[in-house]
Structure formats: C-alpha cells, structure tokens
N, C-alpha and C. Protein backbone atom coordinates (compact mmCIF):
# COMPACT_ATOMS: atom_id res chain seq x y z
N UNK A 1 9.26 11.50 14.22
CA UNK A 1 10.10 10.39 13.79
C UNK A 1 9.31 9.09 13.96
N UNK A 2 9.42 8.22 12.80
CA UNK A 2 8.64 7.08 12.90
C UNK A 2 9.36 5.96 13.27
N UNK A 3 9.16 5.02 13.72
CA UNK A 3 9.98 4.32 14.68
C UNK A 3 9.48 2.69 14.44
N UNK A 4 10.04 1.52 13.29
CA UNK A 4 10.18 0.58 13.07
C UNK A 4 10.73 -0.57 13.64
N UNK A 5 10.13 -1.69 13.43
CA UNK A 5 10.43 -2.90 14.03
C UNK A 5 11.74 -3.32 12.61
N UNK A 6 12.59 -3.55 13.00
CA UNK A 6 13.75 -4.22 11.83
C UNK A 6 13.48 -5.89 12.57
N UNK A 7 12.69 -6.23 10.72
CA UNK A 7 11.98 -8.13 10.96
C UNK A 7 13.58 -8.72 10.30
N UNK A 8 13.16 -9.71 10.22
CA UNK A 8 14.01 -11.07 9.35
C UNK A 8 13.32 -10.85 8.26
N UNK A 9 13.58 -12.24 7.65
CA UNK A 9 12.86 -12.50 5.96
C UNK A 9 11.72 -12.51 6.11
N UNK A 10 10.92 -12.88 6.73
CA UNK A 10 10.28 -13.83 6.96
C UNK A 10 9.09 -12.65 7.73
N UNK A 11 9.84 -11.49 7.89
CA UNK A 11 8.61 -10.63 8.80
C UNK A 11 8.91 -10.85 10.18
N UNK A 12 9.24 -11.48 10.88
CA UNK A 12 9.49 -11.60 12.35
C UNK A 12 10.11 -10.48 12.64
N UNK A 13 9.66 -9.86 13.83
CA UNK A 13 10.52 -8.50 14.40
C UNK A 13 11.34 -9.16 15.16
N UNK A 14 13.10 -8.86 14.72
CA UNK A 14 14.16 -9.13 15.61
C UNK A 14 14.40 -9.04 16.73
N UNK A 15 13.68 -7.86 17.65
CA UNK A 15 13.21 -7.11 19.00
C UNK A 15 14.44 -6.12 18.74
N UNK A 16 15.15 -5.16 17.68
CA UNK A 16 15.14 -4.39 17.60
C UNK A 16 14.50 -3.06 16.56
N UNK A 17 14.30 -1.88 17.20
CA UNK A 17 14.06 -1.16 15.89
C UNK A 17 14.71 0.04 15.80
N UNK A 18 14.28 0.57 14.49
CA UNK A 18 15.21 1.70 14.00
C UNK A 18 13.78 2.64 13.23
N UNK A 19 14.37 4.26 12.69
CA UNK A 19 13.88 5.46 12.87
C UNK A 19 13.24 5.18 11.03
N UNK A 20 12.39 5.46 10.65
CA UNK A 20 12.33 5.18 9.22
C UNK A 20 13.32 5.66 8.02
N UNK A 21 13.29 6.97 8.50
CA UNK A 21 14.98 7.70 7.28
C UNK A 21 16.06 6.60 7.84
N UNK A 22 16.24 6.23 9.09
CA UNK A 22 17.72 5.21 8.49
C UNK A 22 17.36 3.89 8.26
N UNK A 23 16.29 3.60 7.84
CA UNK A 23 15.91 1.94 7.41
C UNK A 23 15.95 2.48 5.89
N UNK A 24 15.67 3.71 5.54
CA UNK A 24 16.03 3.98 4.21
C UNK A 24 16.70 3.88 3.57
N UNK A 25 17.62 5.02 4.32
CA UNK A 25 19.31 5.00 4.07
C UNK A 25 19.66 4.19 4.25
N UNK A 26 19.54 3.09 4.86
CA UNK A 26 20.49 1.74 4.93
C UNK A 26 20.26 0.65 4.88
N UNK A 27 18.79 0.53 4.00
CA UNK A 27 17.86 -0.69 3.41
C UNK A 27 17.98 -1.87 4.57
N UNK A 28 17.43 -1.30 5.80
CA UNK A 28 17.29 -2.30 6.81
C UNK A 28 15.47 -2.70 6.81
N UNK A 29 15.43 -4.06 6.83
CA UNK A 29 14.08 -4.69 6.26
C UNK A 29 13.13 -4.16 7.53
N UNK A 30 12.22 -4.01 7.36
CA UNK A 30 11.07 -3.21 7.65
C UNK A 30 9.77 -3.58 7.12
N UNK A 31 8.46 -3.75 8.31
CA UNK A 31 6.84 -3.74 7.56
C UNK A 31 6.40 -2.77 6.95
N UNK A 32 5.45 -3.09 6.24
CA UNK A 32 4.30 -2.11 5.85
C UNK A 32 2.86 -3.46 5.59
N UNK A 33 1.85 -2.58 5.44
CA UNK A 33 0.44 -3.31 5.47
C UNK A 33 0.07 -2.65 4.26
N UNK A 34 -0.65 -3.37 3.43
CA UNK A 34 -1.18 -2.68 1.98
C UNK A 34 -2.53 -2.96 1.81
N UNK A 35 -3.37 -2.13 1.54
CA UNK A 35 -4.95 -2.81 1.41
C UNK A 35 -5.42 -2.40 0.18
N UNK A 36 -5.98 -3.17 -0.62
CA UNK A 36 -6.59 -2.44 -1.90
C UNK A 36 -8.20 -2.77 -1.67
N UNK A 37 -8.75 -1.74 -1.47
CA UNK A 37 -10.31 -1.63 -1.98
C UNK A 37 -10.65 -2.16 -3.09
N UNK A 38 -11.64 -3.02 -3.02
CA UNK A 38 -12.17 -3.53 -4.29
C UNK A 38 -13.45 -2.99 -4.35
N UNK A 39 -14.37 -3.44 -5.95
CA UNK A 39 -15.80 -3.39 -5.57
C UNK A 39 -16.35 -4.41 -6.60
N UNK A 40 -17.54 -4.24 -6.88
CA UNK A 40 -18.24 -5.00 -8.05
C UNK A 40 -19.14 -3.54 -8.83
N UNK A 41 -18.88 -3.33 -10.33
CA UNK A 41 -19.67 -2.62 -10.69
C UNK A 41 -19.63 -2.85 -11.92
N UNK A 42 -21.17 -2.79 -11.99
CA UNK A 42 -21.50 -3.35 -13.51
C UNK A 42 -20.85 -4.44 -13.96
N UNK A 43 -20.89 -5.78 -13.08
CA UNK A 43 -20.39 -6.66 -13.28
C UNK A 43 -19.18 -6.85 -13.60
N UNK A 44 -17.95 -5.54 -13.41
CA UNK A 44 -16.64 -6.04 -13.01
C UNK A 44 -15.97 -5.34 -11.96
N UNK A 45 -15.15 -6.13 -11.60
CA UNK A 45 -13.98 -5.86 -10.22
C UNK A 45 -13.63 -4.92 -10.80
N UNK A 46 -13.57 -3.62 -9.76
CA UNK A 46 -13.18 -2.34 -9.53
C UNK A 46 -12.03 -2.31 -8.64
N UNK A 47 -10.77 -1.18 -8.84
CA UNK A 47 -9.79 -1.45 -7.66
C UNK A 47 -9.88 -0.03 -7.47
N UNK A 48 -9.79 0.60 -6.09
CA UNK A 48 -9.30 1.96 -6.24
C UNK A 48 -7.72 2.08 -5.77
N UNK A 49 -7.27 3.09 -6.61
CA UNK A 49 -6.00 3.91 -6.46
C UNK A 49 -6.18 5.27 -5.99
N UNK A 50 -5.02 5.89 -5.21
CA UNK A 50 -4.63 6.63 -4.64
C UNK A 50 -3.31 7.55 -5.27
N UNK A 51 -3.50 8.45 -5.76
CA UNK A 51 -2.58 9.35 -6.68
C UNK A 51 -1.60 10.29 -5.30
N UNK A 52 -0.48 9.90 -5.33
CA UNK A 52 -0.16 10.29 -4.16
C UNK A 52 0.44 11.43 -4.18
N UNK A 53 0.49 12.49 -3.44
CA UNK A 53 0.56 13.71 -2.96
C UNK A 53 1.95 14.29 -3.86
N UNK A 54 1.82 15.28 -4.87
CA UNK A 54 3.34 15.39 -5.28
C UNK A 54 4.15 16.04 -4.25
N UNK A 55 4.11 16.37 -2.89
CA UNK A 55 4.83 16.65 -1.75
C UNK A 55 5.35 15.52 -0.83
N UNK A 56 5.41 14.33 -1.14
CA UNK A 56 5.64 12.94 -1.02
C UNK A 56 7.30 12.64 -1.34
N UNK A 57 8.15 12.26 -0.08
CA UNK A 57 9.38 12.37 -0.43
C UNK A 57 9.51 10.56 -1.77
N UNK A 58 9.26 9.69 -1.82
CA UNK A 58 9.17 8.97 -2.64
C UNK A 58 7.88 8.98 -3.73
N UNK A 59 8.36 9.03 -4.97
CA UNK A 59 7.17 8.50 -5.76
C UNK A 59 5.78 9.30 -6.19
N UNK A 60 6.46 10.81 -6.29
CA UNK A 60 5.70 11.94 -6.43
C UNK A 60 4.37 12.16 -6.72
N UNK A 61 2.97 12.19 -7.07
CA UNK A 61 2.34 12.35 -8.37
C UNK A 61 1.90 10.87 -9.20
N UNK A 62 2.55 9.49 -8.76
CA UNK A 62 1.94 8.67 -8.71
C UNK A 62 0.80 7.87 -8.29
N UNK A 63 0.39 7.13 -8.89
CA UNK A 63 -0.60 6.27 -8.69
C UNK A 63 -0.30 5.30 -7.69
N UNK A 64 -0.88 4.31 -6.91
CA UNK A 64 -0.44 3.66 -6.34
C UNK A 64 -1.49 2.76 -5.06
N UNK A 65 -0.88 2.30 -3.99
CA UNK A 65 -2.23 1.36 -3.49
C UNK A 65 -3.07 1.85 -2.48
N UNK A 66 -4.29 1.57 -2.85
CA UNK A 66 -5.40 2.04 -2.16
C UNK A 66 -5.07 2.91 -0.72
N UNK A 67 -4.66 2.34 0.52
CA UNK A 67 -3.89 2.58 1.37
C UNK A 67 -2.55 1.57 1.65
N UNK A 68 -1.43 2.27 2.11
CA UNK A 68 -0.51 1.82 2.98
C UNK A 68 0.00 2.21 3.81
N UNK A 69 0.47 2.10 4.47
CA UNK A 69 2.03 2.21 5.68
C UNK A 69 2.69 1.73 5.65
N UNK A 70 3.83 2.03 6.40
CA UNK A 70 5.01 1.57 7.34
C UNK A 70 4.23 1.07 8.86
N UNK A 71 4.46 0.29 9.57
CA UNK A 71 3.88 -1.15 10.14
C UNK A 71 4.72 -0.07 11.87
N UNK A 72 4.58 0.77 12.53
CA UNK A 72 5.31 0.95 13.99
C UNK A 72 5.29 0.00 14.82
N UNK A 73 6.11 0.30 15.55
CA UNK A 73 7.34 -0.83 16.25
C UNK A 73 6.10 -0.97 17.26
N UNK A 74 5.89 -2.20 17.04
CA UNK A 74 4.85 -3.01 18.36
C UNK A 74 3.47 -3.47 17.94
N UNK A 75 3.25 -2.81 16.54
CA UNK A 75 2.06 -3.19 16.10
C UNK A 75 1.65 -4.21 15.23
N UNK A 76 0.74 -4.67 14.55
CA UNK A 76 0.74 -5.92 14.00
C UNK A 76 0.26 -5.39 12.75
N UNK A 77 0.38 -6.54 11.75
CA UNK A 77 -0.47 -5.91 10.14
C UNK A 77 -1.42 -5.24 9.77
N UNK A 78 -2.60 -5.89 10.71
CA UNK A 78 -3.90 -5.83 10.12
C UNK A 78 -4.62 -4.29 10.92
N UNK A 79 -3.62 -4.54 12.23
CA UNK A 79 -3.82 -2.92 12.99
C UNK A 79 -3.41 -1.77 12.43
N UNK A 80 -2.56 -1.95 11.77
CA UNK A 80 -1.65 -1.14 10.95
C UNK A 80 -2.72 -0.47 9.75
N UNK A 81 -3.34 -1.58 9.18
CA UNK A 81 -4.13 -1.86 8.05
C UNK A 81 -5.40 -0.68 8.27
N UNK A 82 -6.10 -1.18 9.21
CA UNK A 82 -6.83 -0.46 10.09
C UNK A 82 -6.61 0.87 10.14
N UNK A 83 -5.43 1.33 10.75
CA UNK A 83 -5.04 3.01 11.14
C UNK A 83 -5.06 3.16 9.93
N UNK A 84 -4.68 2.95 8.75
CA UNK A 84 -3.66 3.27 7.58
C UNK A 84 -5.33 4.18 6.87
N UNK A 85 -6.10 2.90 6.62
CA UNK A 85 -7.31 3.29 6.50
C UNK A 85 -8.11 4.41 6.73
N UNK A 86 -8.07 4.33 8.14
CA UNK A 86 -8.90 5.58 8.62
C UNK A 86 -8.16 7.38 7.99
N UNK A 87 -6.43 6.68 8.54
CA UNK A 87 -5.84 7.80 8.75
C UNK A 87 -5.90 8.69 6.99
N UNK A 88 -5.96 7.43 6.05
CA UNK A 88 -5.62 8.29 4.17
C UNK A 88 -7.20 8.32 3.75
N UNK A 89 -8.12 7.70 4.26
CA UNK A 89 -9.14 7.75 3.33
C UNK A 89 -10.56 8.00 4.08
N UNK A 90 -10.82 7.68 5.55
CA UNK A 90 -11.42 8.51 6.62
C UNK A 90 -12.53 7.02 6.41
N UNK A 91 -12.13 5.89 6.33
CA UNK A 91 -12.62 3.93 6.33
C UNK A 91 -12.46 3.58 7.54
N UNK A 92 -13.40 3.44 8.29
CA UNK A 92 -13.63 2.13 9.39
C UNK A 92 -13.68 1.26 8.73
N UNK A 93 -12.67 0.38 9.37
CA UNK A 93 -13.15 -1.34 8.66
C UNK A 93 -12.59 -1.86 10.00
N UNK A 94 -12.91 -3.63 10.30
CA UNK A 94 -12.36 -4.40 11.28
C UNK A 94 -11.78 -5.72 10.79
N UNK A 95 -10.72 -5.96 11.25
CA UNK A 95 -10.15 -7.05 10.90
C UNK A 95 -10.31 -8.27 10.19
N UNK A 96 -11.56 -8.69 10.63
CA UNK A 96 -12.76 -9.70 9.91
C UNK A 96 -13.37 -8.93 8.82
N UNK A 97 -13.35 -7.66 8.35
CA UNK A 97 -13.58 -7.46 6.63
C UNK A 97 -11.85 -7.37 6.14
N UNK A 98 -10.69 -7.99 6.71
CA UNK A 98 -9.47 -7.74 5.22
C UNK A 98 -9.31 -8.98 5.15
N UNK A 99 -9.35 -9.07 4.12
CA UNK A 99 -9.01 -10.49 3.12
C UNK A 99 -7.88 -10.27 3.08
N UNK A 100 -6.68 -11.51 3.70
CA UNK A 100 -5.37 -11.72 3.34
C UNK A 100 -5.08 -12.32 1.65
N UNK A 101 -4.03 -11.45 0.90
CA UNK A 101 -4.22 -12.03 -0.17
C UNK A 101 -2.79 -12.60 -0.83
N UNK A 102 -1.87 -12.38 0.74
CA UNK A 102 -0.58 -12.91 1.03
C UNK A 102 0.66 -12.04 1.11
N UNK A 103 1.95 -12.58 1.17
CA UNK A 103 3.54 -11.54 1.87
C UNK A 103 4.06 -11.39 0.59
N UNK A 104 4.58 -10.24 0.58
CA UNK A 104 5.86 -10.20 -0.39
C UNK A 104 6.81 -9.77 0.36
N UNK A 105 7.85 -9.47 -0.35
CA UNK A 105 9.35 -9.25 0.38
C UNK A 105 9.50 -8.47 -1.61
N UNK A 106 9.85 -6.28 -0.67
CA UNK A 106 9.81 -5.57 -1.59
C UNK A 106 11.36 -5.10 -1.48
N UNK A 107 12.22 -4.90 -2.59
CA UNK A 107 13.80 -4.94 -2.55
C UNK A 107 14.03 -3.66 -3.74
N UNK A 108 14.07 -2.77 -3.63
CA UNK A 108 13.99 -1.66 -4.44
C UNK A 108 14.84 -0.91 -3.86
N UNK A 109 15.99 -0.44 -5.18
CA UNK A 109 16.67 0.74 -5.05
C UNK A 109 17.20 2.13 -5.33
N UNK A 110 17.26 2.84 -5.47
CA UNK A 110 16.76 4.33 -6.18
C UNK A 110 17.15 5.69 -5.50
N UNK A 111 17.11 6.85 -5.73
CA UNK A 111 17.49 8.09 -5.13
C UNK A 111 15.94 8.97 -5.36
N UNK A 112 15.59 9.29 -4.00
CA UNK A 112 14.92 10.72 -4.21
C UNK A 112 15.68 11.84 -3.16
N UNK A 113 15.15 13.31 -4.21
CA UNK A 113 15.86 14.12 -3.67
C UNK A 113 17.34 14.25 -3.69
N UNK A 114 17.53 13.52 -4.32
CA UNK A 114 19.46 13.97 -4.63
C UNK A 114 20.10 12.39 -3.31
N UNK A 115 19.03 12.08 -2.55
CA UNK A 115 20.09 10.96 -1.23
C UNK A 115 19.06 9.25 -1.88
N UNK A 116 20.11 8.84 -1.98
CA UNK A 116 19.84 7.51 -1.84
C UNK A 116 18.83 6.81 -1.61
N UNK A 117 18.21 5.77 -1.89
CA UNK A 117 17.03 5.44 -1.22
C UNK A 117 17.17 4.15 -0.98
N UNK A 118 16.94 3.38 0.04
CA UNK A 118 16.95 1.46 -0.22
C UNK A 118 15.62 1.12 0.75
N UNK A 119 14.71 0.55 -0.13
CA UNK A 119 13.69 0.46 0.19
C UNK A 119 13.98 -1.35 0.92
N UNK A 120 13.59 -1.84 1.84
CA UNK A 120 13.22 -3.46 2.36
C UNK A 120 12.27 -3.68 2.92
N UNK A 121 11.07 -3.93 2.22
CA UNK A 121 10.11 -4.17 2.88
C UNK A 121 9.12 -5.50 2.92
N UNK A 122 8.41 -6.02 4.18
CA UNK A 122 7.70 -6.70 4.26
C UNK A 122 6.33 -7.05 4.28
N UNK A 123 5.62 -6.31 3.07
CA UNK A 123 4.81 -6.47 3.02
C UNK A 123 3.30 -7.87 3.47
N UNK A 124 2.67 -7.20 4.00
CA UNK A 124 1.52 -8.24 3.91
C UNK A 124 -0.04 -7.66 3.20
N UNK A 125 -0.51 -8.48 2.07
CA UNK A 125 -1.23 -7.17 1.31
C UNK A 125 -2.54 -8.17 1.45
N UNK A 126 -3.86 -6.71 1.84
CA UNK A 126 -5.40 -7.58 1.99
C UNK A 126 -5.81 -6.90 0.88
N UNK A 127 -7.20 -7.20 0.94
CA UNK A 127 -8.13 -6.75 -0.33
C UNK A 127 -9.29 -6.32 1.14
N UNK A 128 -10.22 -5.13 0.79
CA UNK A 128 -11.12 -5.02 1.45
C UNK A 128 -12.27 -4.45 0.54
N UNK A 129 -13.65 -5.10 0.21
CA UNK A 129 -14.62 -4.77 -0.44
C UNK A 129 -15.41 -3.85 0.28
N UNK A 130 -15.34 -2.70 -0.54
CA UNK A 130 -16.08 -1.43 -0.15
C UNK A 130 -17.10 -0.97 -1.17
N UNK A 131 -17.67 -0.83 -1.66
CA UNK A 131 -18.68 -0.13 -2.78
C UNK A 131 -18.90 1.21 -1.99
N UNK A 132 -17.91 2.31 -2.29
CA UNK A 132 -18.08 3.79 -1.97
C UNK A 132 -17.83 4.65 -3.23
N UNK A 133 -18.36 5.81 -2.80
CA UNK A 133 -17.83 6.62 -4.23
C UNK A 133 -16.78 7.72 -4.20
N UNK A 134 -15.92 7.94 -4.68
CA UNK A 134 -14.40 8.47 -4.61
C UNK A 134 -15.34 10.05 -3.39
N UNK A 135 -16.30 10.53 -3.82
CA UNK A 135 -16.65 11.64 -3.17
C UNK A 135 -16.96 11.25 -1.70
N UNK A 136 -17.52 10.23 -1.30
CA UNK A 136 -17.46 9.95 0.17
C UNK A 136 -16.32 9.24 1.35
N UNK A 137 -14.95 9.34 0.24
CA UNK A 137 -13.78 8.78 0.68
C UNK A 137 -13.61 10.65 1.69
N UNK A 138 -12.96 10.60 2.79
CA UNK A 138 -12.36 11.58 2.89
C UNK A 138 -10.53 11.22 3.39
N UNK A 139 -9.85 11.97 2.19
CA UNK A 139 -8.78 11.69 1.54
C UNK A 139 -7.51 12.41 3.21
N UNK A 140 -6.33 12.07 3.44
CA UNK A 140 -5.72 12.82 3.88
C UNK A 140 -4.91 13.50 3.02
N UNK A 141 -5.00 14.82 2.75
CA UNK A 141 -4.38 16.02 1.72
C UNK A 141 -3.05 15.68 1.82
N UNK A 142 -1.95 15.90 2.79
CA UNK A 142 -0.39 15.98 2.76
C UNK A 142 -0.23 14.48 1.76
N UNK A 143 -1.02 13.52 2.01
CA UNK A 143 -0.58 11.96 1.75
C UNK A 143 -1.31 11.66 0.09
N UNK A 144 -2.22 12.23 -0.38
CA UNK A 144 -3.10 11.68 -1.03
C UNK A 144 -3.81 13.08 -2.13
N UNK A 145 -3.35 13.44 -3.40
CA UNK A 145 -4.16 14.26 -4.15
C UNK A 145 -5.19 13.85 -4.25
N UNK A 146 -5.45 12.70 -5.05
CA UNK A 146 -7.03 12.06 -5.48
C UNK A 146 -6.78 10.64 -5.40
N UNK A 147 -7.96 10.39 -5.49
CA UNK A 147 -8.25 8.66 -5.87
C UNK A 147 -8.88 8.63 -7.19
N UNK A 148 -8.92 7.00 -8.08
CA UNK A 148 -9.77 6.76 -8.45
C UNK A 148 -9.53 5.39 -8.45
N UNK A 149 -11.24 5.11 -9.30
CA UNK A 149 -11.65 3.58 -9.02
C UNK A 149 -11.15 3.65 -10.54
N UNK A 150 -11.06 2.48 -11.02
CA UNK A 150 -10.34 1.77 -12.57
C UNK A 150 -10.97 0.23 -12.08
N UNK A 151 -11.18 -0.18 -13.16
CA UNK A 151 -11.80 -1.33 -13.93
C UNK A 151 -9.93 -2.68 -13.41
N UNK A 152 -10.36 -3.62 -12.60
CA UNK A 152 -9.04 -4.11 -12.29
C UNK A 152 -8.33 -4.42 -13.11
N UNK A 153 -9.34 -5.01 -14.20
CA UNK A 153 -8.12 -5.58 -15.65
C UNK A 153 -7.63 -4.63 -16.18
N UNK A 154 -8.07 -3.54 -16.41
CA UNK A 154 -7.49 -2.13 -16.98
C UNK A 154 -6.29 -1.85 -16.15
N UNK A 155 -6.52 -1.37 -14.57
CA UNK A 155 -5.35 -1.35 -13.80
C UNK A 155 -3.96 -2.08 -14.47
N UNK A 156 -4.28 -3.60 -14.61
CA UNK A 156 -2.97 -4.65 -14.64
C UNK A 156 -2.78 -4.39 -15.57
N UNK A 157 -3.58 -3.69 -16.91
CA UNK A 157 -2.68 -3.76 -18.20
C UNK A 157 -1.95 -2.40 -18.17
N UNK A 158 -2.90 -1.33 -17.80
CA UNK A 158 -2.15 0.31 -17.55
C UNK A 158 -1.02 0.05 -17.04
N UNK A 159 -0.48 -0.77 -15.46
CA UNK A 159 0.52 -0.40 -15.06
C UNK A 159 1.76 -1.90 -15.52
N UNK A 160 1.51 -2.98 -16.45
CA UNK A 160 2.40 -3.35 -16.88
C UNK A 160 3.00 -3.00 -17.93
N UNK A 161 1.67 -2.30 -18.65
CA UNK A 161 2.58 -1.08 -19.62
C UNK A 161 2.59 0.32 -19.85
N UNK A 162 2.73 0.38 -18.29
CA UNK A 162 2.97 1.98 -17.98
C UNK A 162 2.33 3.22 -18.95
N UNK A 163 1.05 2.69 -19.06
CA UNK A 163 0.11 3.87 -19.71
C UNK A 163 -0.53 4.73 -18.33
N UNK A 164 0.06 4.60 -17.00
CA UNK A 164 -0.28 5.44 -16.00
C UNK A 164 0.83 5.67 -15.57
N UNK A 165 1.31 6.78 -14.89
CA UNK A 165 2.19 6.96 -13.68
C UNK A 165 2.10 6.62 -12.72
N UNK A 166 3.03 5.50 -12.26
CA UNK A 166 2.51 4.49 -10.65
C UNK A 166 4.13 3.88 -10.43
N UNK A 167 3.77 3.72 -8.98
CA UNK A 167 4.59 2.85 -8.41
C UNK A 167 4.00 1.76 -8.12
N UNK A 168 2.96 0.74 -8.55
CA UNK A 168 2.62 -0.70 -8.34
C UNK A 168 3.20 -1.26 -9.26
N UNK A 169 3.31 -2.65 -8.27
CA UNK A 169 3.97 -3.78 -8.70
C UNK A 169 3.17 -4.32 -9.19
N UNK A 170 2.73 -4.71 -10.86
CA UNK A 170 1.89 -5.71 -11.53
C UNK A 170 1.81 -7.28 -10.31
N UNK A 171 2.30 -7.65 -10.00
CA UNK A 171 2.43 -8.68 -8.86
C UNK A 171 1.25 -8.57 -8.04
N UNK A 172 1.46 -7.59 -7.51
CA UNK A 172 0.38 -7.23 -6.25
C UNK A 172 -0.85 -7.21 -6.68
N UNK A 173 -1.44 -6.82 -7.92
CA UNK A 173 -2.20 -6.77 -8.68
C UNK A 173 -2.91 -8.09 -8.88
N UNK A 174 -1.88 -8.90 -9.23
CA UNK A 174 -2.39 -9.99 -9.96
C UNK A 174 -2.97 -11.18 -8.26
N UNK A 175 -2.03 -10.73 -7.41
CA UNK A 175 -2.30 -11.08 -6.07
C UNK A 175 -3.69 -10.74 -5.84
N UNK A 176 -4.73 -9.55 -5.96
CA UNK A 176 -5.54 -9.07 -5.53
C UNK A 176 -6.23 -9.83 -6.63
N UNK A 177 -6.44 -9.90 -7.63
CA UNK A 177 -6.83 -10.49 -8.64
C UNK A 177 -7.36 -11.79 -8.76
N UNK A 178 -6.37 -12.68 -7.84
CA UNK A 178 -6.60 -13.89 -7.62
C UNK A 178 -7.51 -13.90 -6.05
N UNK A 179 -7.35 -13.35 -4.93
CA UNK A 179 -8.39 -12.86 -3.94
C UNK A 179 -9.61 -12.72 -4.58
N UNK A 180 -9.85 -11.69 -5.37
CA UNK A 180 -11.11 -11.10 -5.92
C UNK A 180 -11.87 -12.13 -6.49
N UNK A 181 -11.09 -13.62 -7.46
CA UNK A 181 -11.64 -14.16 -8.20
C UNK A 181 -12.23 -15.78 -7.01
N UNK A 182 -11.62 -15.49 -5.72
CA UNK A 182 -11.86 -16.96 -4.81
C UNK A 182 -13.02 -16.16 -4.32
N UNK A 183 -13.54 -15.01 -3.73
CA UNK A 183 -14.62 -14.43 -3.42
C UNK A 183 -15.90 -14.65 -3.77
C-alpha cells in the first residue's frame, strides 16, 4: 500500500495522508514528480517516452512520460524524481541535473476496470538531458513495455492529434519545450 501526503492547491502537504486507491476513489489531491529525458540529435530535441505496461491499472498500452510517480508521504519532488528514475529506467541522476520546468494541478476523471477513477494531482515536471540509447535504459517490466525517443516536435503534433496512443498532456510538452529552448 502506497501511502500519500493529501497537499492543498498549491502542493503543500496538509500533515495528513491517505493510501493511493482512496485518493483515487475519492479524488483527494495528491503529488507526483514527472521527468522527461531530453537529448540533442542531429540537431533536434529528442524526448523519450515510456509505453506503459498493458498490466497497468490506468492507461494501458500507452505512451506517456519519460518517468513518473506518486510523490510518498514525507518525501519531496526532486527525491521522488530521483527514485522514480532509477526505479523505471535503471538512471542515476542528482538533483543539480533536473531542470524545473514548472507545477501543474492535474484534474481528470474516468473509470478503469469497471470502478471509478478521480485522478488530483500535483504535479511538478523537470526535464533531464541524457543522450542514452533506448538499449542501455534498463526498463522496470511490471511498469514499462518499451521506450522510445521521438523527435519533440513530432511528439507535440502526434499527441495533439492523437496519431499515438498516450496519456500526455500536449501542455506538459509544450512546458518541456520551452525548458529545452532556454538551455
């Protein structure tokens, strides 16, 4: 059982928390940390995606961001960021390589599996420049079928007009986008 900080708007943890299935079930606001790998190749920004596990109770068989989590009760973003890393794609990185590329506040509602779903989340999303090749990623299997790298402008047009199967938010995209281009 995973065990959440329930924040305000704003991300502040209230100093209570709750179990992740009932922040689900009952769209109580909650972190997560999002990192998208970038690179430079052949003179354009590369993003990689993460095709996520069709044994995945949300969002089957989709595409989606490089790494994430859910944020456990006591920990901070960028630590989060860190584990999330190691734990889906087998990346050391340290705090001083994630580029903050700013918060959203994610409000999504939906059913998997036949029960309800209410997603509230508080995202805080970095960019981290890696130049690796999908074969020296080592992937976590339950979480993650494959990756790939895509061309970033390709990404933003694929998933605003859903010529891929994904759960990204064109937003987040364009967030990383604007990171990539102050670099």
């Amino acid at each position: 059982m995973e065990i959440l900080d329930v924040v305000d708007k704003w991300g502040n943890p209230t100093g209570e928390t709750v179990d992740r299935e009932k922040a689900h079930e009952e769209g109580i606001m909650h972190r997560t940390s999002h990192v998208w790998l970038v690179r430079k190749k052949q003179g354009k920004i590369q993003i990689l995606l993460q095709k996520r596990s069709e044994t995945k109770e949300s969002f089957p068989g989709c595409y989606d961001i490089s790494s994430a989590g859910h944020i456990p009760a006591g920990m901070n973003f960028a630590e989060s960021a860190i584990r999330e890393l190691q734990e889906e794609l087998g990346i050391f990185a340290s705090e001083q390589e994630l580029i903050f590329c700013g918060d959203r506040t994610i409000i999504w509602d939906g059913c998997f599996n036949g029960k309800p779903f209410h997603d509230r989340q508080y995202s805080r999303v970095f960019v981290l420049w890696k130049n690796i090749d999908e074969n020296e990623l080592i992937v976590q299997k339950e979480e993650i079928d494959s990756v790939l790298w895509m061309d970033l402008d390709e990404c933003i047009a694929a998933v605003e007009n859903n010529k891929i199967r994904h759960c990204i938010y064109p937003d987040e995209l364009k967030m990383v986008k604007a990171a990539c281009e102050c670099k």
